[in-house]
Protein backbone atom coordinates (compact mmCIF):
# COMPACT_ATOMS: atom_id res chain seq x y z
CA UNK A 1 -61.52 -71.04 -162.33
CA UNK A 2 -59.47 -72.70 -159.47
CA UNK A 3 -57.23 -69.50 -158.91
CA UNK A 4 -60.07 -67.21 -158.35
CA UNK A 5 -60.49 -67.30 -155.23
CA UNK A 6 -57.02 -67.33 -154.41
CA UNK A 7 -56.31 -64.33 -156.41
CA UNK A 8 -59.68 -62.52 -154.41
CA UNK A 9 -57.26 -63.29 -151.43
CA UNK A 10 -54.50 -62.25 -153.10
CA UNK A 11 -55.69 -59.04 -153.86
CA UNK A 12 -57.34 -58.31 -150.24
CA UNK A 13 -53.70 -58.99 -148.40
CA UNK A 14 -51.83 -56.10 -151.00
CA UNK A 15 -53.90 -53.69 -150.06
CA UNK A 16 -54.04 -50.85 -147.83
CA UNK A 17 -57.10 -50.61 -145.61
CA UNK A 18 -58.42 -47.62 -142.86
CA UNK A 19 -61.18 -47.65 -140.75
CA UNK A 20 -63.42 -44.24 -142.07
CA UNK A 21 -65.64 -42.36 -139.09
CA UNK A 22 -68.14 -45.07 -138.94
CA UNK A 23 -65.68 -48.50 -138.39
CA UNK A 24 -66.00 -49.91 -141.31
CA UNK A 25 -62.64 -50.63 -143.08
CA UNK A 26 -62.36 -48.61 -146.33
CA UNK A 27 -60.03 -49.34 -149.28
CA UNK A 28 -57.00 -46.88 -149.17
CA UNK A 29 -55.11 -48.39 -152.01
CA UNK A 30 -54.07 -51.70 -153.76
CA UNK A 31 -50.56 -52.61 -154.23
CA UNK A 32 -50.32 -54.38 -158.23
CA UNK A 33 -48.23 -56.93 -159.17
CA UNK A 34 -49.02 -59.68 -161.82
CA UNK A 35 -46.05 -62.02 -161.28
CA UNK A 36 -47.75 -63.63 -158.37
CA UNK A 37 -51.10 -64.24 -160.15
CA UNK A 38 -48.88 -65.65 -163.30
CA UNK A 39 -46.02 -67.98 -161.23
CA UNK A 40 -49.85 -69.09 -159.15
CA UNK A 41 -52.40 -70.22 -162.62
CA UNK A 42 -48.56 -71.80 -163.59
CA UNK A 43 -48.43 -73.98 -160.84
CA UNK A 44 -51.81 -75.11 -161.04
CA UNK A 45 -51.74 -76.07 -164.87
CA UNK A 46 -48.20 -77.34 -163.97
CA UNK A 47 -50.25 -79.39 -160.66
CA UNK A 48 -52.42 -80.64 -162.80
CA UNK A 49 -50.39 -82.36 -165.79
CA UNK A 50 -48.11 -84.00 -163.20
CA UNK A 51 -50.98 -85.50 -161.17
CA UNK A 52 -53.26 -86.61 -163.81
CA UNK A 53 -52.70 -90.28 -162.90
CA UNK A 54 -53.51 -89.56 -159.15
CA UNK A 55 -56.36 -87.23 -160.03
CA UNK A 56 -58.01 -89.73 -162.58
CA UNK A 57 -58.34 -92.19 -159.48
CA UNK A 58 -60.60 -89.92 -157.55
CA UNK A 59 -63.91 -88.96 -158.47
CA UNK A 60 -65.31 -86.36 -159.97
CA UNK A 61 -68.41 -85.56 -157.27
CA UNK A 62 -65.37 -85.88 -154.70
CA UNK A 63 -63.42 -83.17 -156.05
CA UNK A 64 -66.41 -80.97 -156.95
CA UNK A 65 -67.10 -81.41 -153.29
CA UNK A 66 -63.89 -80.37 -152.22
CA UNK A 67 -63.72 -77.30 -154.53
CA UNK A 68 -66.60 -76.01 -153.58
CA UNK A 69 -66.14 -76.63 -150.12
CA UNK A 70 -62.82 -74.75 -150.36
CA UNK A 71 -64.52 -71.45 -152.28
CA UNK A 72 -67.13 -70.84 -150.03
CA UNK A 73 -64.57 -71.18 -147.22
CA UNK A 74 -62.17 -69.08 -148.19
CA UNK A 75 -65.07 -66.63 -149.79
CA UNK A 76 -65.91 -65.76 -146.23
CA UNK A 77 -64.96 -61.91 -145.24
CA UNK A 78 -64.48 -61.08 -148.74
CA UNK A 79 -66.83 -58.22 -149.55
């Protein structure tokens, strides 16, 4: 759940955009690679076993807050 919007960014920067006749930005191609979405949902289960003690002391609401905060941020200008 936390990587999803990462890998939605992810995903836009590998691939290969052109503008068609109109000016709107068309999808030439996608460049694959699933190392970077492995070594990324790593990190964060990794993250989130060495800060359990520091994440226990903050609230729940809090980091619900700041999670959704950060999606709809970084959801902007994907289409």
């Amino acid at each position: 759940c936390a990587s999803t919007v990462h890998s939605l960014t992810h995903v836009k920067s590998l691939s290969d955009v052109s503008q068609d006749a109109n000016g709107r930005e068309k999808v030439d191609k996608v460049t694959e690679t699933r190392w970077t979405s492995l070594i990324l949902n790593g990190l964060i289960g990794f993250s989130i076993i060495a800060l359990k003690p520091v994440l226990a002391q903050i609230p729940m609401c809090v980091l619900n807050g700041l999670f959704f905060y950060l999606g709809l941020s970084a959801m902007r200008g994907n289409e």
